[in-house]
C-alpha atoms as a PDB file:
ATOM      1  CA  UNK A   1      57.496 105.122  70.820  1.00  0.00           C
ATOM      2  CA  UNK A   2      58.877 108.829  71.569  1.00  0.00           C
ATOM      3  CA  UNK A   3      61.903 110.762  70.075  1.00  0.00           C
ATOM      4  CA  UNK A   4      64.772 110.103  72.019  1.00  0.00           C
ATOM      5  CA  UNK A   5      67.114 112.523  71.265  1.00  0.00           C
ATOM      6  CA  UNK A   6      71.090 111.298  71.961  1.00  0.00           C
ATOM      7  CA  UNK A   7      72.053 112.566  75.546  1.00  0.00           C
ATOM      8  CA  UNK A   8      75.073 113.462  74.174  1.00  0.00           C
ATOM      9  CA  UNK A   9      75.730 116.867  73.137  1.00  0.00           C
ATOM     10  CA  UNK A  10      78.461 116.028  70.616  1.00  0.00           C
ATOM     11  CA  UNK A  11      76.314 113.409  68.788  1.00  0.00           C
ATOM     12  CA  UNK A  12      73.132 115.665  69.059  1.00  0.00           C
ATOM     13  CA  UNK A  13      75.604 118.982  67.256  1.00  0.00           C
ATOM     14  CA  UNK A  14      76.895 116.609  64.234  1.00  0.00           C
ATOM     15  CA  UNK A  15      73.267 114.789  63.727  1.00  0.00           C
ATOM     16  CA  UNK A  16      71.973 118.990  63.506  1.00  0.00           C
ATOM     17  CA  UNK A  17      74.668 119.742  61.238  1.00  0.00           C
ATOM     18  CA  UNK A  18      74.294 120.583  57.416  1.00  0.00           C
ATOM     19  CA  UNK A  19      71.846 122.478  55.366  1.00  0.00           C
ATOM     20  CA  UNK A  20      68.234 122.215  56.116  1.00  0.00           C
ATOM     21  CA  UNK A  21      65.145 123.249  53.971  1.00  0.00           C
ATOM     22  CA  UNK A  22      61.417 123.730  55.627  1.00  0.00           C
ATOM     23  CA  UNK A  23      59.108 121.553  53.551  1.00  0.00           C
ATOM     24  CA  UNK A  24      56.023 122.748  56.012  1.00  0.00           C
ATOM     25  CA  UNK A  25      55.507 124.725  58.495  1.00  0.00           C
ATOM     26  CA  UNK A  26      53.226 126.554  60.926  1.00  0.00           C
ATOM     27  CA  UNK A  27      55.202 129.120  62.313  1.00  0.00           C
ATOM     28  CA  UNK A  28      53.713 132.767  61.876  1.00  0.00           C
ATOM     29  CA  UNK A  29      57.124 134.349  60.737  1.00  0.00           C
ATOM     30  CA  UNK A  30      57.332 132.020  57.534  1.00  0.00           C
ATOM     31  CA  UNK A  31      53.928 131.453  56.890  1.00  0.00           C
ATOM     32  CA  UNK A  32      53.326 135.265  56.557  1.00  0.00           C
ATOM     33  CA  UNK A  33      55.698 135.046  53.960  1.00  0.00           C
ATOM     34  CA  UNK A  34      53.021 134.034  51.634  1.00  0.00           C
ATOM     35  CA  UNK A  35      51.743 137.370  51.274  1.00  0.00           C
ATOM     36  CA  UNK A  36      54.421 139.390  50.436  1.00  0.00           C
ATOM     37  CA  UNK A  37      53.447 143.262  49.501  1.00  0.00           C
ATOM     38  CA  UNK A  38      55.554 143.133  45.971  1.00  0.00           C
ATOM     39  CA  UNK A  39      52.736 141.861  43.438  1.00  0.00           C
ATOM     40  CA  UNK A  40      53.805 138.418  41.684  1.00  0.00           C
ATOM     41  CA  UNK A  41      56.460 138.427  44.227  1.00  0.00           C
ATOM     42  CA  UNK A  42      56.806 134.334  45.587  1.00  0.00           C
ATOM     43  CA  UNK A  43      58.879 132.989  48.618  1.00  0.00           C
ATOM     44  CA  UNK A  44      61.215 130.268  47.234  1.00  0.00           C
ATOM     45  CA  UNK A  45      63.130 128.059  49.271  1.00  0.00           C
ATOM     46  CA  UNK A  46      63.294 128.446  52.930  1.00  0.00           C
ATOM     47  CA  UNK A  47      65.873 127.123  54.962  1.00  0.00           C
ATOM     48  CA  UNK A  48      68.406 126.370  57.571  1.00  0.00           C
ATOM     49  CA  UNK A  49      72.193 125.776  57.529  1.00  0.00           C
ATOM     50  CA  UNK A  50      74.288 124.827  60.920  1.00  0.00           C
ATOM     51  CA  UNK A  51      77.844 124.648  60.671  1.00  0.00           C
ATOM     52  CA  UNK A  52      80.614 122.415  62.821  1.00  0.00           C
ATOM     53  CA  UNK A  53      82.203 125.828  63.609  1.00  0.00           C
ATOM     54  CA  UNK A  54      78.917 127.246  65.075  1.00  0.00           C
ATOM     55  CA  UNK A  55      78.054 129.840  62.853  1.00  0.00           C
ATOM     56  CA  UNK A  56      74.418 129.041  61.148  1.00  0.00           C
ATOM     57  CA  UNK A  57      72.060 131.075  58.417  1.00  0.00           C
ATOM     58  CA  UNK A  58      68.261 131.457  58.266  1.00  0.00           C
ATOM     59  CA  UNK A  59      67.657 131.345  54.636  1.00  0.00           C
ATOM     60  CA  UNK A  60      65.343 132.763  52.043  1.00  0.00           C
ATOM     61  CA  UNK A  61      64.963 133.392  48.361  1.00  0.00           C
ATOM     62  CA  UNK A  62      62.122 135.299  47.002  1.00  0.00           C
ATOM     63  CA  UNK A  63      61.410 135.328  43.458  1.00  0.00           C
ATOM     64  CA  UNK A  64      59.404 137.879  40.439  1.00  0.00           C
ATOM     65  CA  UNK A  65      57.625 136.813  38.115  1.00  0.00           C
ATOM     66  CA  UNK A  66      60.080 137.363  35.880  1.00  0.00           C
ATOM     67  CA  UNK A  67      62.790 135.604  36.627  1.00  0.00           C
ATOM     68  CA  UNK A  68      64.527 137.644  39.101  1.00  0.00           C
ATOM     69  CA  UNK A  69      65.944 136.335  42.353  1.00  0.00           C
ATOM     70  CA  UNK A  70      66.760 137.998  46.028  1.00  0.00           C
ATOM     71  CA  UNK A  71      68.492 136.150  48.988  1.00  0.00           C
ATOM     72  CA  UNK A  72      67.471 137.380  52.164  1.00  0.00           C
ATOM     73  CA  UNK A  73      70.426 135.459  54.541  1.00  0.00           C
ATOM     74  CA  UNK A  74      70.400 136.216  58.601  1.00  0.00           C
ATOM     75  CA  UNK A  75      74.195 135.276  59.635  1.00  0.00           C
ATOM     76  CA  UNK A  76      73.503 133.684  63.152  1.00  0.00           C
ATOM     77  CA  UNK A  77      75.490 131.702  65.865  1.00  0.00           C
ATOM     78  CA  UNK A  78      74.522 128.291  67.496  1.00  0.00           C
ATOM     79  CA  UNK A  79      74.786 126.412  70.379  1.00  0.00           C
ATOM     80  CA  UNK A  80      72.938 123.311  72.015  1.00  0.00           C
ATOM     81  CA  UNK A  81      71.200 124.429  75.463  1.00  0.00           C
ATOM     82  CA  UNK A  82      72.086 122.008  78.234  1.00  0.00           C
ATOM     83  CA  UNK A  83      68.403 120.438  79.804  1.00  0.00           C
ATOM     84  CA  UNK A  84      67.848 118.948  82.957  1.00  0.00           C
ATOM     85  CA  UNK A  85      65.070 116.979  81.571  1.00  0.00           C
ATOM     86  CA  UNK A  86      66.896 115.922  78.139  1.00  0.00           C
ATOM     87  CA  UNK A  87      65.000 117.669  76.239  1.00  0.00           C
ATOM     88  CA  UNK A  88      66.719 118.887  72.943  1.00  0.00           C
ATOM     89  CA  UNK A  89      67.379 123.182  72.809  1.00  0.00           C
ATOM     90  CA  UNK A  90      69.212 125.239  70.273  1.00  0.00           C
ATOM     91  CA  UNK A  91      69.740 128.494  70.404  1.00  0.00           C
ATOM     92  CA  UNK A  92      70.427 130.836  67.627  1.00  0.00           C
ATOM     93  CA  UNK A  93      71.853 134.133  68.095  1.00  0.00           C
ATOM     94  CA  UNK A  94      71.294 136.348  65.214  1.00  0.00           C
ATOM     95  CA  UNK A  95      74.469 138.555  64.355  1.00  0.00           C
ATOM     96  CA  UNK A  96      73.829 140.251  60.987  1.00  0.00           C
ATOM     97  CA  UNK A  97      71.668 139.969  58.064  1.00  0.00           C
ATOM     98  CA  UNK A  98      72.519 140.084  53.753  1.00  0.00           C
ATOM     99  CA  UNK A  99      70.456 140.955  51.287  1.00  0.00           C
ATOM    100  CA  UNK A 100      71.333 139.953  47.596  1.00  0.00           C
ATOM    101  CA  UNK A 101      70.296 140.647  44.007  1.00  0.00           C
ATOM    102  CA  UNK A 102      71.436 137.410  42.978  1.00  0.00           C
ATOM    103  CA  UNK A 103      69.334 136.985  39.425  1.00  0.00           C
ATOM    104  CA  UNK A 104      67.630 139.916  36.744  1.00  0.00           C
ATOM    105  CA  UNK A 105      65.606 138.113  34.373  1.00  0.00           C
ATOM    106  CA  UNK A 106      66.895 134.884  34.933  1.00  0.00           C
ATOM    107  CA  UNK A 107      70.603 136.375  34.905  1.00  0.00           C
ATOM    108  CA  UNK A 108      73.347 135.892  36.926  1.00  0.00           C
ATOM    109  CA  UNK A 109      73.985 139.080  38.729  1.00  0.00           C
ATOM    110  CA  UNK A 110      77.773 139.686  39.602  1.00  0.00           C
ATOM    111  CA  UNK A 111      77.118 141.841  42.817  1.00  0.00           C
ATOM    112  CA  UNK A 112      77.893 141.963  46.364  1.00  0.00           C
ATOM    113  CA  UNK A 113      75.367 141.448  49.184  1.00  0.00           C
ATOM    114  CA  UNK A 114      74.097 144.222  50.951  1.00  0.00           C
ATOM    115  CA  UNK A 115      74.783 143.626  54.575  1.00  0.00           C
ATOM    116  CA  UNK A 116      73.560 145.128  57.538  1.00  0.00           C
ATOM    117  CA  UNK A 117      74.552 143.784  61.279  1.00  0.00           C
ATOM    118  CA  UNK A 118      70.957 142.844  63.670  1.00  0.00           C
ATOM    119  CA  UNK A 119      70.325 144.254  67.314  1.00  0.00           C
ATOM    120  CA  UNK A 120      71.332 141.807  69.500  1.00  0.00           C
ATOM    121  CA  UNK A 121      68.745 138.863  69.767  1.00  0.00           C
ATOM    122  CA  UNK A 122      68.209 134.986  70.260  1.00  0.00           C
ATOM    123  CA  UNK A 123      65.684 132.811  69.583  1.00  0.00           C
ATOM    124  CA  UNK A 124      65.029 129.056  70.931  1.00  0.00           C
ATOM    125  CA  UNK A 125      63.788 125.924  69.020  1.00  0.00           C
ATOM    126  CA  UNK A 126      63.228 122.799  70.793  1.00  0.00           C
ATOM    127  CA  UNK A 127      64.223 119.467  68.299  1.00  0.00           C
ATOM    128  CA  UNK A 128      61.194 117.262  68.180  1.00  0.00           C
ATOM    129  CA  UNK A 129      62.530 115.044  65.822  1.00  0.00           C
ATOM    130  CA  UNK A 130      65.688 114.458  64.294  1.00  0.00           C
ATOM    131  CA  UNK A 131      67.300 111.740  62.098  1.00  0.00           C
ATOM    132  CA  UNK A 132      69.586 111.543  59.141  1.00  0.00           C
ATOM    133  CA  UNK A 133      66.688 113.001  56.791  1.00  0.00           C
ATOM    134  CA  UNK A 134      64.230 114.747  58.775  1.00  0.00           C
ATOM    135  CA  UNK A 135      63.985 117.585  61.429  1.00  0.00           C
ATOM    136  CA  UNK A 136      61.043 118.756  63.069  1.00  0.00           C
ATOM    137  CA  UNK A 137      61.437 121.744  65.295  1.00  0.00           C
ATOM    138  CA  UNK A 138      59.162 123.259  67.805  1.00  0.00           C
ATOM    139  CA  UNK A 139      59.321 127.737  67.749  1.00  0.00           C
ATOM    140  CA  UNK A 140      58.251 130.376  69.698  1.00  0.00           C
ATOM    141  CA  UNK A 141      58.375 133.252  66.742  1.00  0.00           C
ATOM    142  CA  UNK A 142      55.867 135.475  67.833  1.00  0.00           C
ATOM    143  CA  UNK A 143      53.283 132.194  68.670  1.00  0.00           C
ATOM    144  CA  UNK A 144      53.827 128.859  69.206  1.00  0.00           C
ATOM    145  CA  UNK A 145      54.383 127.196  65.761  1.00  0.00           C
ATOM    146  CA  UNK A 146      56.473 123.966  64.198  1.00  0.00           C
ATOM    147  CA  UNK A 147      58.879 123.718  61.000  1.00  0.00           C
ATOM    148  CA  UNK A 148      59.438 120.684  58.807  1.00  0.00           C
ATOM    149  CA  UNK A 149      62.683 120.572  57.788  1.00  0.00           C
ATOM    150  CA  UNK A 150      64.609 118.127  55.219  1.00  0.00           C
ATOM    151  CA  UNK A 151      68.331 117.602  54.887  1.00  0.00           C
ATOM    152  CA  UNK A 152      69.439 118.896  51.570  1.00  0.00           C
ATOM    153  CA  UNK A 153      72.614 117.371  49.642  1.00  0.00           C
ATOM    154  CA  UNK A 154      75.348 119.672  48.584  1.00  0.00           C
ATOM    155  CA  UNK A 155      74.482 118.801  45.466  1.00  0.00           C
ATOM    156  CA  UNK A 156      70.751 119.490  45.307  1.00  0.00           C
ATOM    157  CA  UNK A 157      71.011 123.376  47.621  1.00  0.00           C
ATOM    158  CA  UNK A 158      71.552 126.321  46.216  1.00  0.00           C
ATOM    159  CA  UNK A 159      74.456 128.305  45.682  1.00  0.00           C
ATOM    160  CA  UNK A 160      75.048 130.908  48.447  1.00  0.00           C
ATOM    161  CA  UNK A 161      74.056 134.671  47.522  1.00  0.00           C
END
């Protein structure tokens, strides 16, 4: 049997809603991330957030090897592409991007994000999968490549940077 998304687009927006993290992936922009040019330097979590409003964030947190902790956060919009052949598009249009010192030494840092708004840009991920749990997505970052994502509880994500 094949993923059959919900034809309609208000059903398909709430099931996409909430925060996502990427448990695998083969994409090229997040699996270079494993080879980051600060030494001891490791990508934490990775993730996705979509909210009812249609704002969303790409998400990342890298940390030293001491402790310390930077959130890298891409502000985007979203919005479900209408297909002729019900397939299931999103589109993200990236708007700005935060950077944030948000730990020294395992510290609590009290300061604000850098920001920095983002040329104008859009990418497109097709929704393989999708249930309660689970969302697989198919990308076109630079090559084709797939994310596996995994819906997060409020209680178990991060705080925001």
């Amino acid at each position: 049997k094949t993923f059959q998304p919900p034809k309609d687009q208000v059903l398909r927006s709430q099931a996409l809603q909430g925060s996502w993290a990427v448990i695998f992936t083969t994409s090229p922009d997040l699996t270079s991330l494993g080879s980051l040019p600060l030494p001891g330097w490791r990508t934490g979590r990775v993730g996705q957030a979509f909210e009812q409003c249609g704002e969303a964030r790409n998400e990342i947190d890298f940390w030293s090897p001491f402790g310390s902790r930077v959130c890298q956060t891409v502000e985007c919009t979203w919005e479900l592409k209408p297909q002729a052949d019900d397939s299931f598009k999103t589109e993200l249009t990236f708007v700005g991007s935060s950077t944030k010192l948000s730990k020294v030494a395992g510290l609590d840092v009290p300061a604000p994000p850098l920001s920095l708004p983002l040329p104008p840009a859009a990418g497109l991920f097709r929704v393989s999968y999708l249930d309660s749990e689970l969302l697989v997505q198919r990308t076109r970052a630079g090559a084709d490549g797939f994310n596996v994502l995994i819906k997060e509880d409020a209680e178990m994500r991060p705080s925001s940077p």
